[in-house]
C-alpha atoms as a PDB file:
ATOM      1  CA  UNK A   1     -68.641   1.117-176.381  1.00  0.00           C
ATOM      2  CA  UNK A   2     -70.266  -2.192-175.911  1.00  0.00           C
ATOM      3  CA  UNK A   3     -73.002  -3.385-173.704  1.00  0.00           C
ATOM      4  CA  UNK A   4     -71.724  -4.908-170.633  1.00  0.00           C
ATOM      5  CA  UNK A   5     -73.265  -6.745-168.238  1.00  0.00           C
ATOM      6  CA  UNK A   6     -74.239  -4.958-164.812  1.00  0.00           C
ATOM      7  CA  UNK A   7     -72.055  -6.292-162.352  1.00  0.00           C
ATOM      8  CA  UNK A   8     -73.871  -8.511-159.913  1.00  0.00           C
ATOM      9  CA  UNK A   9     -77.491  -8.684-162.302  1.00  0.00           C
ATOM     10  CA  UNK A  10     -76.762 -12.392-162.521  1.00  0.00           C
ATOM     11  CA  UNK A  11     -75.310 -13.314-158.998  1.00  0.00           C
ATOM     12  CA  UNK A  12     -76.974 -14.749-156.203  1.00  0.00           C
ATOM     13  CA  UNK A  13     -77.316 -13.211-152.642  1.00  0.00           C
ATOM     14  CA  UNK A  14     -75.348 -15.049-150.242  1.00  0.00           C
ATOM     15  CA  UNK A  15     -75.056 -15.085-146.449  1.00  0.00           C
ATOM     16  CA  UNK A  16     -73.330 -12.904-144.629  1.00  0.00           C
ATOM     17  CA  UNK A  17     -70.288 -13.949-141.993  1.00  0.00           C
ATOM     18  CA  UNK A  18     -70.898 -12.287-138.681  1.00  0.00           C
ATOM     19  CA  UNK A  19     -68.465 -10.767-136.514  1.00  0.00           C
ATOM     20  CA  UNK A  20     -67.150 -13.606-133.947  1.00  0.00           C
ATOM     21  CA  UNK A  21     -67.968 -16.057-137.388  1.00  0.00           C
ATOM     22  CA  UNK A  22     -63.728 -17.376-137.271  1.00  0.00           C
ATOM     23  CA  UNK A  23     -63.517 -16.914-141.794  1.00  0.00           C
ATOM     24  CA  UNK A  24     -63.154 -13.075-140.850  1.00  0.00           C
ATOM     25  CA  UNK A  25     -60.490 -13.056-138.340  1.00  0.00           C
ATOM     26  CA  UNK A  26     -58.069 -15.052-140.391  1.00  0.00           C
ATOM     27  CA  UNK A  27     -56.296 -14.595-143.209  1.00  0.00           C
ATOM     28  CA  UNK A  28     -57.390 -15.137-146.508  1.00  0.00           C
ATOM     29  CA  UNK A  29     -55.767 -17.501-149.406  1.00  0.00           C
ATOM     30  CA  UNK A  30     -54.317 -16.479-152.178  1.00  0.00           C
ATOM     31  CA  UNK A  31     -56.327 -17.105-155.676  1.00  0.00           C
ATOM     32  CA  UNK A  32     -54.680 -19.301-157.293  1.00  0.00           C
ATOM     33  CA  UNK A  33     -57.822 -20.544-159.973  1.00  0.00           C
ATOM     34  CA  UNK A  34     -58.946 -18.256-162.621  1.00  0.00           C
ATOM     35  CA  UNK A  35     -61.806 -20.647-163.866  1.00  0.00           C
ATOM     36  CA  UNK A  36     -65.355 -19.554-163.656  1.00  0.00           C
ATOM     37  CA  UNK A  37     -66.524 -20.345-160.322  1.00  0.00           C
ATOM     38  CA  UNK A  38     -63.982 -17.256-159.311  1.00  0.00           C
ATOM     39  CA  UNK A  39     -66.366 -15.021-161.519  1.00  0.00           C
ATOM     40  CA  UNK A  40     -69.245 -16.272-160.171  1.00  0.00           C
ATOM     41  CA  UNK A  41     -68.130 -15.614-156.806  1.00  0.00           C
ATOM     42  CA  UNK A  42     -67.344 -12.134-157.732  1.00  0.00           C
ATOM     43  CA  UNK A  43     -70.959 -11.766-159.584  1.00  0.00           C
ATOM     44  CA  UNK A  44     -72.478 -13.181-155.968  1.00  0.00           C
ATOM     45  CA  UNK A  45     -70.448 -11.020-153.805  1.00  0.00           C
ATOM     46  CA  UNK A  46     -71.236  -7.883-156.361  1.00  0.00           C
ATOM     47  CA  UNK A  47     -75.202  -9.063-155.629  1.00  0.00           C
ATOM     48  CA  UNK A  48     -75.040  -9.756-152.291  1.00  0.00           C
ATOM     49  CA  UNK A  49     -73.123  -5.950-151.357  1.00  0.00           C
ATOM     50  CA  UNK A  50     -76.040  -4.371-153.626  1.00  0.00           C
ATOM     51  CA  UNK A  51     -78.524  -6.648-151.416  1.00  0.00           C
ATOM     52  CA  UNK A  52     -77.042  -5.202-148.354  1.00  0.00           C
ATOM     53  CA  UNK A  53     -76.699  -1.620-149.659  1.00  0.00           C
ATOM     54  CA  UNK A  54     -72.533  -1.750-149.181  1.00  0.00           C
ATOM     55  CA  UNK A  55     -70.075   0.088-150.810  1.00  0.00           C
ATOM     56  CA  UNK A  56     -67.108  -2.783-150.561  1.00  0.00           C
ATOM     57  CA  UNK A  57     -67.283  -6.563-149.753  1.00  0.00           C
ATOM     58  CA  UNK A  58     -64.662  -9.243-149.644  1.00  0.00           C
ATOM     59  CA  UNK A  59     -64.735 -13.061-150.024  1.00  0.00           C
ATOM     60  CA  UNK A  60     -64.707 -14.144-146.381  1.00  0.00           C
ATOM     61  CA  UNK A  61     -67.366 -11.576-145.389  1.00  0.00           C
ATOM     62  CA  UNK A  62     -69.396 -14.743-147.402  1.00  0.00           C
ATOM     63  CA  UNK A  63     -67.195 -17.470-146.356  1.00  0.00           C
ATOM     64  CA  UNK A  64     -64.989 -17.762-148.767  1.00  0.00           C
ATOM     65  CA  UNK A  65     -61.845 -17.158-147.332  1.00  0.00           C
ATOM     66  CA  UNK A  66     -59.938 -16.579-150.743  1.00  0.00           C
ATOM     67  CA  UNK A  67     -58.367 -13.436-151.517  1.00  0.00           C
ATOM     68  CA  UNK A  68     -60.670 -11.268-154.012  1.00  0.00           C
ATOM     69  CA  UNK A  69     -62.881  -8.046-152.902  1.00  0.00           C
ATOM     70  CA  UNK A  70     -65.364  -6.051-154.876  1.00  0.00           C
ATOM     71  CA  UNK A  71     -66.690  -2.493-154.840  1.00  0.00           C
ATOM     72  CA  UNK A  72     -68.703   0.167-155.917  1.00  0.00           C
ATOM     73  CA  UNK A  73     -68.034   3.083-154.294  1.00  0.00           C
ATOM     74  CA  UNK A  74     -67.891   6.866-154.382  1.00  0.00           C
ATOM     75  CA  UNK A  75     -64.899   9.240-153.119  1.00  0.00           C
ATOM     76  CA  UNK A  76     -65.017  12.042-151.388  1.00  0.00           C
ATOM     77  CA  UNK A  77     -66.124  14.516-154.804  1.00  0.00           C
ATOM     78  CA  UNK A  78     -69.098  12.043-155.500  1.00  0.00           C
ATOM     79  CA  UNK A  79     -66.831   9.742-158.349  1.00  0.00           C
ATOM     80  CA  UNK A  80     -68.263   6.496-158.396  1.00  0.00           C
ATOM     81  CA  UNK A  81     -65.607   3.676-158.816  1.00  0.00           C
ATOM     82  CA  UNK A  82     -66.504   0.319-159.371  1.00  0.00           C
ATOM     83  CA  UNK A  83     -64.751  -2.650-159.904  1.00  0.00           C
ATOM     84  CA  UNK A  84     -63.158  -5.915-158.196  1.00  0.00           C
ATOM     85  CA  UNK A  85     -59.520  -7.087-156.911  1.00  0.00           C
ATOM     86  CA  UNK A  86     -57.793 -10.361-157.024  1.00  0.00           C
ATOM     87  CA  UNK A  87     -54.798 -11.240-154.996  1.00  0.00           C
ATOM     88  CA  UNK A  88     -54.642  -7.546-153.979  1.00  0.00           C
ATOM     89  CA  UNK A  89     -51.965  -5.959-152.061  1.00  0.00           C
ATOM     90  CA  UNK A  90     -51.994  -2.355-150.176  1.00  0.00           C
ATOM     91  CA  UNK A  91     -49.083  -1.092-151.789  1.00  0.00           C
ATOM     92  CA  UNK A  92     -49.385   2.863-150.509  1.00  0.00           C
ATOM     93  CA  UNK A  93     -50.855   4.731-147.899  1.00  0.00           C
ATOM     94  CA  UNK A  94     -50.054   8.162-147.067  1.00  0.00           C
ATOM     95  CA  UNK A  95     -51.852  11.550-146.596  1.00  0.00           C
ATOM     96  CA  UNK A  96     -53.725  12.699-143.849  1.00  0.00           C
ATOM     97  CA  UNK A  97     -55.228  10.535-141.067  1.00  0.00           C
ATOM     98  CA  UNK A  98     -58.970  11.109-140.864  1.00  0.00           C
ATOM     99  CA  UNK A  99     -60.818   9.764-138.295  1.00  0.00           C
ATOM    100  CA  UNK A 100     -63.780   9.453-140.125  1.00  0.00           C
ATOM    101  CA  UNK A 101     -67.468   6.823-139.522  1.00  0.00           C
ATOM    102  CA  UNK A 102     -66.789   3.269-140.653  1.00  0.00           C
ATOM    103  CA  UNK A 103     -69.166   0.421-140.643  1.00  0.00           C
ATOM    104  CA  UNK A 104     -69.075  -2.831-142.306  1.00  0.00           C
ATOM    105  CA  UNK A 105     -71.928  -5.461-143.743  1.00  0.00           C
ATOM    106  CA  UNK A 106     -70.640  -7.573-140.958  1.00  0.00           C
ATOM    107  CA  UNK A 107     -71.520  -5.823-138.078  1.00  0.00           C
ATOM    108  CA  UNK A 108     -75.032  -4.381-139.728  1.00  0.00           C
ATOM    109  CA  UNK A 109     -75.967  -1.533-137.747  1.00  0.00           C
ATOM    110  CA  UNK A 110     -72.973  -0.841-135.983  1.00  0.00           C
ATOM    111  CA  UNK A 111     -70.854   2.623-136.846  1.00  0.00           C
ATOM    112  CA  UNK A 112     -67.485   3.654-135.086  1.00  0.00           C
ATOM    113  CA  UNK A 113     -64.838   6.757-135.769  1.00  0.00           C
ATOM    114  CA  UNK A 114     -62.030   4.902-137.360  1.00  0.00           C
ATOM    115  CA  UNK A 115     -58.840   6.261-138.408  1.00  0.00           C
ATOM    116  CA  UNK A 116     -57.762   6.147-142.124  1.00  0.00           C
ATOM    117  CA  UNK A 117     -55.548   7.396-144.336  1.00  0.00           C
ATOM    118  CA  UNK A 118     -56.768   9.660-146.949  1.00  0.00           C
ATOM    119  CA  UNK A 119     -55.007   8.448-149.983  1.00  0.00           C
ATOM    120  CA  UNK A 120     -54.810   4.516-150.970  1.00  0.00           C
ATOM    121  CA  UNK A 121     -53.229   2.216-154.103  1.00  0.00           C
ATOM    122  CA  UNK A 122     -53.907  -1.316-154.004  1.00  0.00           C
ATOM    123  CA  UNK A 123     -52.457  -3.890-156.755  1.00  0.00           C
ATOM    124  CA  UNK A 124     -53.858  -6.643-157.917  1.00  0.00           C
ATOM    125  CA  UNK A 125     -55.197  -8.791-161.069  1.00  0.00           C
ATOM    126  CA  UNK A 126     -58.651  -9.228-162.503  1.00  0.00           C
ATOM    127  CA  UNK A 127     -60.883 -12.345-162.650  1.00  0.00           C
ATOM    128  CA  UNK A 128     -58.754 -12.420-165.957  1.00  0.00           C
ATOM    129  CA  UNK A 129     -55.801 -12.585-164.610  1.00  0.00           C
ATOM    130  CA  UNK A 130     -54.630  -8.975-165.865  1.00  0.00           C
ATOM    131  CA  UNK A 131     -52.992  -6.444-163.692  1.00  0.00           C
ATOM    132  CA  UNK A 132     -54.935  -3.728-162.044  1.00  0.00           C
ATOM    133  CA  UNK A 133     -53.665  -0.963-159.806  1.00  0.00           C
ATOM    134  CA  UNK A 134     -56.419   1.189-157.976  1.00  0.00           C
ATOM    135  CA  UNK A 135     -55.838   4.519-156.368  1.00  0.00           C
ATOM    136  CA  UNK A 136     -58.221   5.840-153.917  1.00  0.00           C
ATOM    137  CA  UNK A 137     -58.764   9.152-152.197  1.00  0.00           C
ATOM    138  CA  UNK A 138     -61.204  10.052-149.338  1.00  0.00           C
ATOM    139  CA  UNK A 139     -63.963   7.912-148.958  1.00  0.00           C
ATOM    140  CA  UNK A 140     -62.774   5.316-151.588  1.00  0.00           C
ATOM    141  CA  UNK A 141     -59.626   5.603-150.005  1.00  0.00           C
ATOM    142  CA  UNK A 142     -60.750   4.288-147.021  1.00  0.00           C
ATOM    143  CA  UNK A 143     -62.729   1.289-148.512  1.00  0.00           C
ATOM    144  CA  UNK A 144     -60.044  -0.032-150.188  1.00  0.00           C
ATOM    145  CA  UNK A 145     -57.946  -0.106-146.755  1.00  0.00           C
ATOM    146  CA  UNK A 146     -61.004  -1.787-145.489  1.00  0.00           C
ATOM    147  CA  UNK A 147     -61.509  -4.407-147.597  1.00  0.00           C
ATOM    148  CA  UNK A 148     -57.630  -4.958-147.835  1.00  0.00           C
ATOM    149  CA  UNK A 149     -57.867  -5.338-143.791  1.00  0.00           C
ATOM    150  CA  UNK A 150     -60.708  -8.190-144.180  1.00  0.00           C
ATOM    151  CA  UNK A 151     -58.467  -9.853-146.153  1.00  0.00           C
ATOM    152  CA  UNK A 152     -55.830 -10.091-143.716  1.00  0.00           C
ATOM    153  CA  UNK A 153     -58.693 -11.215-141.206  1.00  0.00           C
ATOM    154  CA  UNK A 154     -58.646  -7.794-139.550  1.00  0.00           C
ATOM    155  CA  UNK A 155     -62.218  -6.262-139.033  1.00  0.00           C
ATOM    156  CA  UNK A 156     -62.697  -2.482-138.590  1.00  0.00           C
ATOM    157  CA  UNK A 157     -63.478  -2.948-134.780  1.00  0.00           C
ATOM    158  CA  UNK A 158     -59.873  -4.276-134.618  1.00  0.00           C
ATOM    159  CA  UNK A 159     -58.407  -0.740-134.966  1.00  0.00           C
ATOM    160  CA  UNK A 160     -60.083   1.170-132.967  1.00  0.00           C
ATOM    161  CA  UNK A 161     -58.538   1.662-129.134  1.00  0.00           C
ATOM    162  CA  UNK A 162     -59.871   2.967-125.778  1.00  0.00           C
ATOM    163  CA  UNK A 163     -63.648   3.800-124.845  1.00  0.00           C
ATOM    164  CA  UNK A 164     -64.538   3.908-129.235  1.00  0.00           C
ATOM    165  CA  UNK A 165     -63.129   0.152-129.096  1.00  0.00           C
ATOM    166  CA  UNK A 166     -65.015  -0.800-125.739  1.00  0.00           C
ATOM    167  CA  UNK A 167     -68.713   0.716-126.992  1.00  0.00           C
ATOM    168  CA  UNK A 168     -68.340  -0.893-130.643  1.00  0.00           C
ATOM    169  CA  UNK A 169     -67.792  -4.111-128.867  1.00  0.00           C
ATOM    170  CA  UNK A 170     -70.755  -3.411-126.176  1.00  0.00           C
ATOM    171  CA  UNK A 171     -72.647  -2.281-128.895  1.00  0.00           C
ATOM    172  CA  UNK A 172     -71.773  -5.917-131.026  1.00  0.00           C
ATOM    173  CA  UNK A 173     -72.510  -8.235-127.843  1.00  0.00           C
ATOM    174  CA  UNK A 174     -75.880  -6.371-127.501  1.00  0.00           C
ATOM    175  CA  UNK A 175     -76.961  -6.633-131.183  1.00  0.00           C
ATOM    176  CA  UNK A 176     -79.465  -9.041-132.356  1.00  0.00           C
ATOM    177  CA  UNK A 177     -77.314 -10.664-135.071  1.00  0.00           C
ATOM    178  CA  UNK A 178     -74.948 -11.549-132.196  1.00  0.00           C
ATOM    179  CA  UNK A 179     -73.741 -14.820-131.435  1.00  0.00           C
END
C-alpha cells in the first residue's frame, strides 16, 4: 500500500456560511471542471470540517455553491468512512425512519431530533472524474442524506415540523453567530 496523503493536511480553513447566509438555501451547480482548484477545494473543505470537529461538509456550507461534499464519518458499529462526492445524487433511501439528533457546522451549537432514514446510497464521481457509489447505514446513513440535502439548498432545520421546528429556529435567532 502506498503512502497517501491525509486528507485535508494541506488545505486551508475557510469560513463558514451561516444559516440565513442565501449560498445554503439554494441549489448547488453541477461540477463541471475537474482541474485542480476542485481538489483544492475538497483539501480546504476536508480542513476546514476537521477545524470544526464535523463529520460531513459540503461546498456551499463555504460558499461555494458547486456540487461536491466531503466526509469522514463513522456508522452506527463505529466504521469510519471517509471520502468525498462529486456531482452526487441520492439514489436510495429506505429502512427504518429514526428520529435521531442532527446538527450541522452551520448552525454551531444548535441540535434538533430529525428524522432519517436508516439506510442511504449516493452516486457520484471523484475529483478524478471516476464513478463512486457510497452506501451508508445508521449514522453514516444519515450524513450522507445530509449533505445531499445542502446540496439541494435544504438545511436540516428545513425538515423538521411543529414545536422541534419552532425551538430550532428560536434557538438560531437567539444564537450569537446570528444574523
Amino acid at each position: 500500500m502506498r503512502n497517501r496523503p491525509i486528507p485535508g493536511s494541506s488545505g486551508l480553513v475557510r469560513g463558514m456560511s451561516l444559516l440565513g447566509d442565501p449560498v445554503l438555501h439554494a441549489p448547488c451547480e453541477t461540477v463541471t471542471d475537474f482541474s485542480p482548484v476542485l481538489k483544492t477545494l475538497i483539501e480546504d473543505m476536508f480542513a476546514t470540517m476537521y477545524a470544526a470537529q464535523g463529520v460531513g461538509l459540503a461546498a456551499n456550507q463555504v460558499g461555494v455553491p458547486l456540487r461536491v461534499f466531503v466526509y469522514d464519518c463513522p456508522d452506527d458499529d463505529d466504521v469510519r468512512h471517509l471520502g468525498h462526492i462529486v456531482n452526487p445524487r441520492l439514489v436510495e433511501v429506505d429502512g427504518v425512519m429514526v428520529r435521531g439528533p442532527e446538527g450541522c457546522l452551520s448552525l454551531p451549537g444548535l441540535e434538533a431530533g430529525t428524522e432519517r432514514f436508516d439506510h442511504a446510497v449516493v452516486e457520484g464521481v471523484t475529483a478524478d472524474g471516476e464513478p463512486v457509489r457510497v452506501e451508508g447505514t445508521g449514522f453514516f446513513a444519515r450524513c450522507l442524506q445530509h449533505e445531499c440535502d445542502h446540496l439541494e439548498g435544504v438545511v436540516y432545520t428545513d425538515r423538521l415540523r411543529g414545536w422541534r421546528r419552532r425551538r430550532a429556529h428560536r434557538a438560531a435567532r437567539r444564537a450569537p453567530w446570528s444574523r
